[in-house]
Protein backbone atom coordinates (compact mmCIF):
# COMPACT_ATOMS: atom_id res chain seq x y z
CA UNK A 1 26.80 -5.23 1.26
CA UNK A 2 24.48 -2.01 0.47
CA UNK A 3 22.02 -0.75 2.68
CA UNK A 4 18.44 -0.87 1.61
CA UNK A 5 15.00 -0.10 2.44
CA UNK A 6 12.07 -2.79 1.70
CA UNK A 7 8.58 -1.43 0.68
CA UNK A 8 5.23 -2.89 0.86
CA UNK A 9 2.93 -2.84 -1.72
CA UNK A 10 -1.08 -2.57 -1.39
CA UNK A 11 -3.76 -2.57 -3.24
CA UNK A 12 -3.71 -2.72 -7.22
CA UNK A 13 -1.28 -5.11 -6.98
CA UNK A 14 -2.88 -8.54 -6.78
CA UNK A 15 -3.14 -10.77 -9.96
CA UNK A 16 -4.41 -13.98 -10.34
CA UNK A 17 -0.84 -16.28 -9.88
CA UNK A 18 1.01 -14.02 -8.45
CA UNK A 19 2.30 -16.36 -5.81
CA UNK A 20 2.96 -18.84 -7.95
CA UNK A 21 6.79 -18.64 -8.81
CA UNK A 22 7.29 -19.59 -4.57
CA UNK A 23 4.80 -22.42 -4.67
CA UNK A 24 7.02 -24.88 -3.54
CA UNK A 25 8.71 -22.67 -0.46
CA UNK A 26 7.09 -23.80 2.79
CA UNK A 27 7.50 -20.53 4.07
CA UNK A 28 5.23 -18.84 1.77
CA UNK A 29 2.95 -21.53 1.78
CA UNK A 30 3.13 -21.64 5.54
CA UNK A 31 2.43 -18.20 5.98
CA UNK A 32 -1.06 -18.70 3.70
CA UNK A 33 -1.90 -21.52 5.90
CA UNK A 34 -1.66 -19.89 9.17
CA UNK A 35 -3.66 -17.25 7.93
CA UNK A 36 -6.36 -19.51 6.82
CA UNK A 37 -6.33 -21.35 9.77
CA UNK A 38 -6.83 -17.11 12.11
CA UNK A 39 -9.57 -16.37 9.20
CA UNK A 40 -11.21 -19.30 7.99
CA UNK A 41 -10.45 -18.55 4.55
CA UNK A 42 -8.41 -20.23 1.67
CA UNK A 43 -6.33 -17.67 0.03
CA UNK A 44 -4.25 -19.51 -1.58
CA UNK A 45 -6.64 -20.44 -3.51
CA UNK A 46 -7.96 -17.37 -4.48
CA UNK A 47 -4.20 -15.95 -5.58
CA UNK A 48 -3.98 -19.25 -7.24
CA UNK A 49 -7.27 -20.19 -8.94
CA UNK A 50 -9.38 -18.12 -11.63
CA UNK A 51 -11.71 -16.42 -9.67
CA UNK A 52 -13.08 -12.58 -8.36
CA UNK A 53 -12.59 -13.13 -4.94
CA UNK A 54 -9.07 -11.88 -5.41
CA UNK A 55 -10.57 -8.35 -6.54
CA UNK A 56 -12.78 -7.85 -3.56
CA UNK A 57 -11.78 -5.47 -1.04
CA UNK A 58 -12.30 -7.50 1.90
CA UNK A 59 -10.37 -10.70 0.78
CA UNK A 60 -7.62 -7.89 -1.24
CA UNK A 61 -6.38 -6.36 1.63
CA UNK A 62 -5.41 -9.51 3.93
CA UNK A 63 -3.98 -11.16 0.47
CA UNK A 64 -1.56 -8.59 0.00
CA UNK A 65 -0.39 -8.58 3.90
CA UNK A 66 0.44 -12.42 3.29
CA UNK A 67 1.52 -12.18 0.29
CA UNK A 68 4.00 -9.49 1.71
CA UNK A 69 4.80 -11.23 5.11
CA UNK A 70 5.31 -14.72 3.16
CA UNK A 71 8.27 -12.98 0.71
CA UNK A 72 9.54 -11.68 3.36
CA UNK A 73 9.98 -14.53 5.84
CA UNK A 74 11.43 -15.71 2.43
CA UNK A 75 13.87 -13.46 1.63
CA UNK A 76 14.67 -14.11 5.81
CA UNK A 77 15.01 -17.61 5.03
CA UNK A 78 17.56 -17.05 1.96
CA UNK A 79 19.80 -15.05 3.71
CA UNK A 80 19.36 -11.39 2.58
CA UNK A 81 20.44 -8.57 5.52
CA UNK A 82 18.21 -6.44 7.34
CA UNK A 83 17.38 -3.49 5.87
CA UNK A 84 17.56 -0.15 7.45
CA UNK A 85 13.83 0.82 7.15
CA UNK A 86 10.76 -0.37 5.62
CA UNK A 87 7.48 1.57 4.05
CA UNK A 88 4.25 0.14 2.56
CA UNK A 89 2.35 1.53 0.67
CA UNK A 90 -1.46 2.56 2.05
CA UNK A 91 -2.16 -1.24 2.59
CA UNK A 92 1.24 -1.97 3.04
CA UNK A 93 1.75 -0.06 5.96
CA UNK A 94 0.44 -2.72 7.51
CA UNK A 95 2.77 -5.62 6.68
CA UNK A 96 5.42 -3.26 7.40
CA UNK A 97 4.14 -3.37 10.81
CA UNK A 98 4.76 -6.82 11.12
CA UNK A 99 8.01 -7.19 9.54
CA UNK A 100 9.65 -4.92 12.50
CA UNK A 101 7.58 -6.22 14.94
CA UNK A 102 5.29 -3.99 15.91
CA UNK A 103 2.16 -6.35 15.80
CA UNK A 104 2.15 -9.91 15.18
CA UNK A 105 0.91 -10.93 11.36
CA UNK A 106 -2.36 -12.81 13.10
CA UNK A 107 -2.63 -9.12 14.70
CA UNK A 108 -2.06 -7.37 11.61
CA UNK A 109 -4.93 -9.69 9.68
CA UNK A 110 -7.21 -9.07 12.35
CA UNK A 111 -6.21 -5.02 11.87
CA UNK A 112 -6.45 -5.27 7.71
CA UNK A 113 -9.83 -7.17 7.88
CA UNK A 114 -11.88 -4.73 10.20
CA UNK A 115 -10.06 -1.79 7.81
CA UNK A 116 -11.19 -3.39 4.58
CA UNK A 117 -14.66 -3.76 6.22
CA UNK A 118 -15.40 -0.06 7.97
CA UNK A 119 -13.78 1.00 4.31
CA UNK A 120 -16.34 -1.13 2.63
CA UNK A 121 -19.49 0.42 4.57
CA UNK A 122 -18.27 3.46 4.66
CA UNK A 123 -19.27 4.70 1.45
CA UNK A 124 -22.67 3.19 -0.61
CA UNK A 125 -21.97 1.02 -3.65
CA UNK A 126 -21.47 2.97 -6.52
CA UNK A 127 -21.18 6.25 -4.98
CA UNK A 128 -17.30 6.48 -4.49
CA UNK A 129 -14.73 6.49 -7.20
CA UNK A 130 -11.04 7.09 -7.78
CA UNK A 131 -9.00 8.30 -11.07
CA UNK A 132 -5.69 8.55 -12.21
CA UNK A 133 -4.58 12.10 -13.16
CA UNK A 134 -1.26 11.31 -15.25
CA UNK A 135 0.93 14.43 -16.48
CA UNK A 136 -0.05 17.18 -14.09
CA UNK A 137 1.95 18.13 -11.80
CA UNK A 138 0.73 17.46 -8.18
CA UNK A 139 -0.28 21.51 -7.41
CA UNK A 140 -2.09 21.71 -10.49
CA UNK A 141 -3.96 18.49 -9.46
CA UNK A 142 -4.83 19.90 -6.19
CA UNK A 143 -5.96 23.48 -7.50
CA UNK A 144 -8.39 21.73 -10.20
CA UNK A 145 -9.72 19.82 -7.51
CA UNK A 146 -10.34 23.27 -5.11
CA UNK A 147 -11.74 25.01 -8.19
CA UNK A 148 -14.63 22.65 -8.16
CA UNK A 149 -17.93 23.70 -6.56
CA UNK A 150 -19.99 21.13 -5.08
CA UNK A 151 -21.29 19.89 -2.03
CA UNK A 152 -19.70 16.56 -3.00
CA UNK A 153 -16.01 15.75 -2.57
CA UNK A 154 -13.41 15.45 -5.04
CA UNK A 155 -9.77 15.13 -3.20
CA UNK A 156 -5.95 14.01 -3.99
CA UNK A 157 -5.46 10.83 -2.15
CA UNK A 158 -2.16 9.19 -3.72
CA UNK A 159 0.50 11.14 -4.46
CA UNK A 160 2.52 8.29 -5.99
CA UNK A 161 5.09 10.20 -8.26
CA UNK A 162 5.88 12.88 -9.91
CA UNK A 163 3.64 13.41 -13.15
CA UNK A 164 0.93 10.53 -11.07
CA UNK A 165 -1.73 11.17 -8.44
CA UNK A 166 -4.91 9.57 -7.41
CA UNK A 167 -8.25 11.83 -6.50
CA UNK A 168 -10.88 9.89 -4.59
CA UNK A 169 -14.43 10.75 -3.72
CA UNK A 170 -17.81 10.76 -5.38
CA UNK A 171 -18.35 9.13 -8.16
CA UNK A 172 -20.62 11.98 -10.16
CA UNK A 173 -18.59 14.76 -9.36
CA UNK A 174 -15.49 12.59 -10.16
CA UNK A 175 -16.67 11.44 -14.04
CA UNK A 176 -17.68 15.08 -14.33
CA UNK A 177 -14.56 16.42 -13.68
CA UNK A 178 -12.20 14.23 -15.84
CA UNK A 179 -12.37 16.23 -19.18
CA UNK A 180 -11.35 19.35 -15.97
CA UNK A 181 -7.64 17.29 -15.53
CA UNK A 182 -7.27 17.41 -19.21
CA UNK A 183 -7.59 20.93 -19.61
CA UNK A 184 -5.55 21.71 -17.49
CA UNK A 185 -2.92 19.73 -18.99
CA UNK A 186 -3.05 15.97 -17.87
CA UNK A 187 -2.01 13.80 -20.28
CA UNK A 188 -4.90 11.04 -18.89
CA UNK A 189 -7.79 11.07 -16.69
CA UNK A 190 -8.58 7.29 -16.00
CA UNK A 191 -11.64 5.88 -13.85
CA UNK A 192 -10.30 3.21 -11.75
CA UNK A 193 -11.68 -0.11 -11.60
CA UNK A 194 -12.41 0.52 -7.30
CA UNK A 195 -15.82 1.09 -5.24
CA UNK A 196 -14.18 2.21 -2.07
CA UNK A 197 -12.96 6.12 -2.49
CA UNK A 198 -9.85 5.09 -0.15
CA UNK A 199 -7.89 8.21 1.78
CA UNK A 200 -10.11 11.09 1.53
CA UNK A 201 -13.21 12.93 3.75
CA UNK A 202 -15.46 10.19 2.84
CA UNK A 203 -13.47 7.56 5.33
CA UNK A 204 -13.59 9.73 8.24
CA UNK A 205 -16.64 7.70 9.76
CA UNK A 206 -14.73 4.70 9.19
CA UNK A 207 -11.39 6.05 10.92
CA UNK A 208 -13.38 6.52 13.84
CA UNK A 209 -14.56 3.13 14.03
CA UNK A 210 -11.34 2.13 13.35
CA UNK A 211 -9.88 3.93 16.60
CA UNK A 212 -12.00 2.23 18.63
CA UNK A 213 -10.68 -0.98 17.14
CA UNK A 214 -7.17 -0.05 17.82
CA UNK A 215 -7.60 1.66 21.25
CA UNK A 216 -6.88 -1.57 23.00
CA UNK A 217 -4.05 -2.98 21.24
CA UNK A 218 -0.57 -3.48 22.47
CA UNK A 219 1.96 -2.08 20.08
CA UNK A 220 5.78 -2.83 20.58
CA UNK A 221 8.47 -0.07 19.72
CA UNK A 222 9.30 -0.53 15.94
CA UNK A 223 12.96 -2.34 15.35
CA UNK A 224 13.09 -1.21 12.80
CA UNK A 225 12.41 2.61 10.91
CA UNK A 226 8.84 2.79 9.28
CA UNK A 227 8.07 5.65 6.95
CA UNK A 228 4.78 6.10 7.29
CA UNK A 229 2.52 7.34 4.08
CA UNK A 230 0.52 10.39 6.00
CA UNK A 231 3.57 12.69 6.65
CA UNK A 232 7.09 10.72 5.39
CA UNK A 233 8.00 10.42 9.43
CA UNK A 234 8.97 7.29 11.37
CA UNK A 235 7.46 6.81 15.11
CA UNK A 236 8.21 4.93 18.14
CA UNK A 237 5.83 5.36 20.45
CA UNK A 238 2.66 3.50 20.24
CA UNK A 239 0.20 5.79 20.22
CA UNK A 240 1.64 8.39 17.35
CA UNK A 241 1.60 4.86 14.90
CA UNK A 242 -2.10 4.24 15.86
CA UNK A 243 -2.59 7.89 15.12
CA UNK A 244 -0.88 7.29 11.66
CA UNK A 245 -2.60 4.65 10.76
CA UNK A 246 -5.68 5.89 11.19
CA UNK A 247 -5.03 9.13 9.45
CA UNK A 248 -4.27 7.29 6.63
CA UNK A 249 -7.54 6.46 6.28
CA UNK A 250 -8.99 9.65 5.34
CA UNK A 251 -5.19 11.69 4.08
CA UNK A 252 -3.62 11.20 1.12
CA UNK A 253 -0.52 8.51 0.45
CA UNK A 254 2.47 10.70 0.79
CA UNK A 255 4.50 8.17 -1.47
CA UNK A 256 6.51 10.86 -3.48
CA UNK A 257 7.57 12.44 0.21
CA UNK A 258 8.02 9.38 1.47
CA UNK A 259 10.42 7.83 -0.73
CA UNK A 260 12.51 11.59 -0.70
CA UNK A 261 12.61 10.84 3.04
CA UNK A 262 13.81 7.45 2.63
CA UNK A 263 16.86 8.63 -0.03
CA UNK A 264 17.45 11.51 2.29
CA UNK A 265 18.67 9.12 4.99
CA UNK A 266 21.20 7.86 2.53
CA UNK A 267 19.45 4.53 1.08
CA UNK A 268 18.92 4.71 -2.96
CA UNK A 269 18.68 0.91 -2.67
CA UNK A 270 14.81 0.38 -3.07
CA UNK A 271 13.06 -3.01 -3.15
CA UNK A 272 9.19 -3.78 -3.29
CA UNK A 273 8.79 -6.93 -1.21
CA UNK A 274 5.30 -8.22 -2.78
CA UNK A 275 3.59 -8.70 -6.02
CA UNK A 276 3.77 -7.08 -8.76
CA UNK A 277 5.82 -3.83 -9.91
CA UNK A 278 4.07 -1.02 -9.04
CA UNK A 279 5.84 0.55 -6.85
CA UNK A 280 9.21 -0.32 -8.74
CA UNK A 281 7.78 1.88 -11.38
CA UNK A 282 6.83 4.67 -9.62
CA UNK A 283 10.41 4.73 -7.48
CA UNK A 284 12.13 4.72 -10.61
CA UNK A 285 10.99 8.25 -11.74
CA UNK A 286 12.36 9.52 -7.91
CA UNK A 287 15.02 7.62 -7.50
CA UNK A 288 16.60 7.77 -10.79
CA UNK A 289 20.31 6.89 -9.24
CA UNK A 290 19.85 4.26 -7.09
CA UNK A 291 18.37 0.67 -7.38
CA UNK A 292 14.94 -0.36 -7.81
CA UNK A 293 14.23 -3.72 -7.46
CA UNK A 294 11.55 -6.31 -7.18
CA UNK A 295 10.53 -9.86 -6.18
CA UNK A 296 7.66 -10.43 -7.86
CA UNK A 297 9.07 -13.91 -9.20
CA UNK A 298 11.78 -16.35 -7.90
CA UNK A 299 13.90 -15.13 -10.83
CA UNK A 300 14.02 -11.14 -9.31
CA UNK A 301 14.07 -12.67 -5.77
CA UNK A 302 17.29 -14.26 -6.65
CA UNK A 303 18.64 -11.39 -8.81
CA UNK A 304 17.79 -8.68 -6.04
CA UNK A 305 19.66 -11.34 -3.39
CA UNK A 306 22.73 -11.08 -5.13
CA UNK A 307 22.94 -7.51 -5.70
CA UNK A 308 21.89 -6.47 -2.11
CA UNK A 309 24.82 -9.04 -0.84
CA UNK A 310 27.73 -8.03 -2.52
């Protein structure tokens, strides 16, 4: 049997269908239930049906959390062990929460809703942005963004990988500064598809808001480890998780120190517990010895089973 670690992914991740290789698992459809039953809304259909619902921040970011919590109560269900720690992703931070029972999922949708709406109103339509900087390496990132002067902001949010990091902030200064990446040797510059300019200054007025939402919540002791994006630390105590969570709001995704802290504990078993492969990809340029595995369809589920318990 080989210890592991089970990340959660978050945004970016969602695809029309992407639940529907586990349509006939009660769990997962359980899970979507319950939470449509605490939020009045019917996600399945949105992950199921054609639609842009899916793509909207507000209905995004409590998809993914069930999405996450229903594969895992699945890969519960089918026997897999424990791992030894978890991680999500920005996002998934929060259904990593709720996998070692820190908050309970109805909790955790209650948490990912306000978020997704104090993230929303945060920042005017149109004014925030967010690009991909491929091919630079993360210092060179950050001093192109420094050399820039401007009253706007322009910061590194998502360092996801070596060679791959996310700047958020205003939109102008942003497109203005793509052909800046290149010449300083990026490979690609890409606008993303987003309106919300997640993890930098510009979400300060919403973590504030969002303090003040968590203030009065009861959080249990994690049982299990949680790397948490801001810093690549795991917490116990209550109040230094709020305090990471809501710094996460407005400081970049640590995911290339995080998943170096997670190997340095002696796991190089790695396995995104969600849709999609993102974060399969990116683990595979860090941890280039160990396994990286998904289940993103019954098929990988299965595969990712077996290897875990040999």
């Amino acid at each position: 049997m080989k210890n592991y670690t089970i990340l959660f992914p978050g945004q970016g991740s969602q695809s029309i269908g992407m639940m529907d290789s586990f349509s006939t698992y009660t769990i997962v459809k359980s899970t979507f239930d319950e939470a449509a039953e605490h939020l009045k809304k019917d996600f399945w259909s949105m992950v199921a049906l054609e639609n842009s619902a899916i793509h909207q921040t507000e209905n995004t970011q409590p998809i993914m959390l069930i999405s996450g919590i229903a594969l895992w109560r699945l890969l519960g269900s089918l026997g897999i062990n424990k791992p030894i720690s978890l991680a999500g992703h920005s996002l998934g931070e929060f259904t990593a929460l709720v996998a070692a029972g820190v908050i309970s999922f109805t909790e955790a949708l209650d948490l990912v809703t306000q978020r997704a709406k104090l993230m929303q109103s945060a920042v005017p339509d149109q004014v925030g942005a967010m690009a991909a900087i491929l091919g630079l390496e993360d210092e060179a990132v950050v001093r192109v963004c420094q050399a820039v002067q401007s009253d706007e902001v322009m910061e590194p949010v998502n360092f996801n990988s070596p060679g791959q990091v996310v700047i958020a902030g205003h939109r102008n200064l942003i497109e203005q500064s793509l052909d800046s990446f290149k010449e300083a040797g990026a490979k690609r510059a890409i606008l993303l598809p987003v309106s919300v300019p997640s993890h930098c200054s510009l979400m300060i007025p919403a973590s504030n808001r969002f303090r003040e939402f968590l203030a009065p919540m009861h959080f249990n002791a994690p049982e299990l480890p949680i790397i948490h994006n801001v810093d690549g630390q795991s917490y116990n105590q209550s109040d230094d998780i709020k305090e990471a969570l809501i710094k996460q709001l407005f400081h970049p995704v640590q995911w290339t120190q995080s998943i170096a802290s997670i190997i340095s504990q002696g796991t190089t078993t790695l396995i995104e517990c969600g849709p999609g492969k993102v974060l399969t990809g990116l683990n595979k340029r860090m941890n280039k010895e160990g396994l990286n595995l998904a289940t993103d369809n019954l098929e990988a589920m299965h595969t990712t089973i077996d290897l875990i318990n040999v």
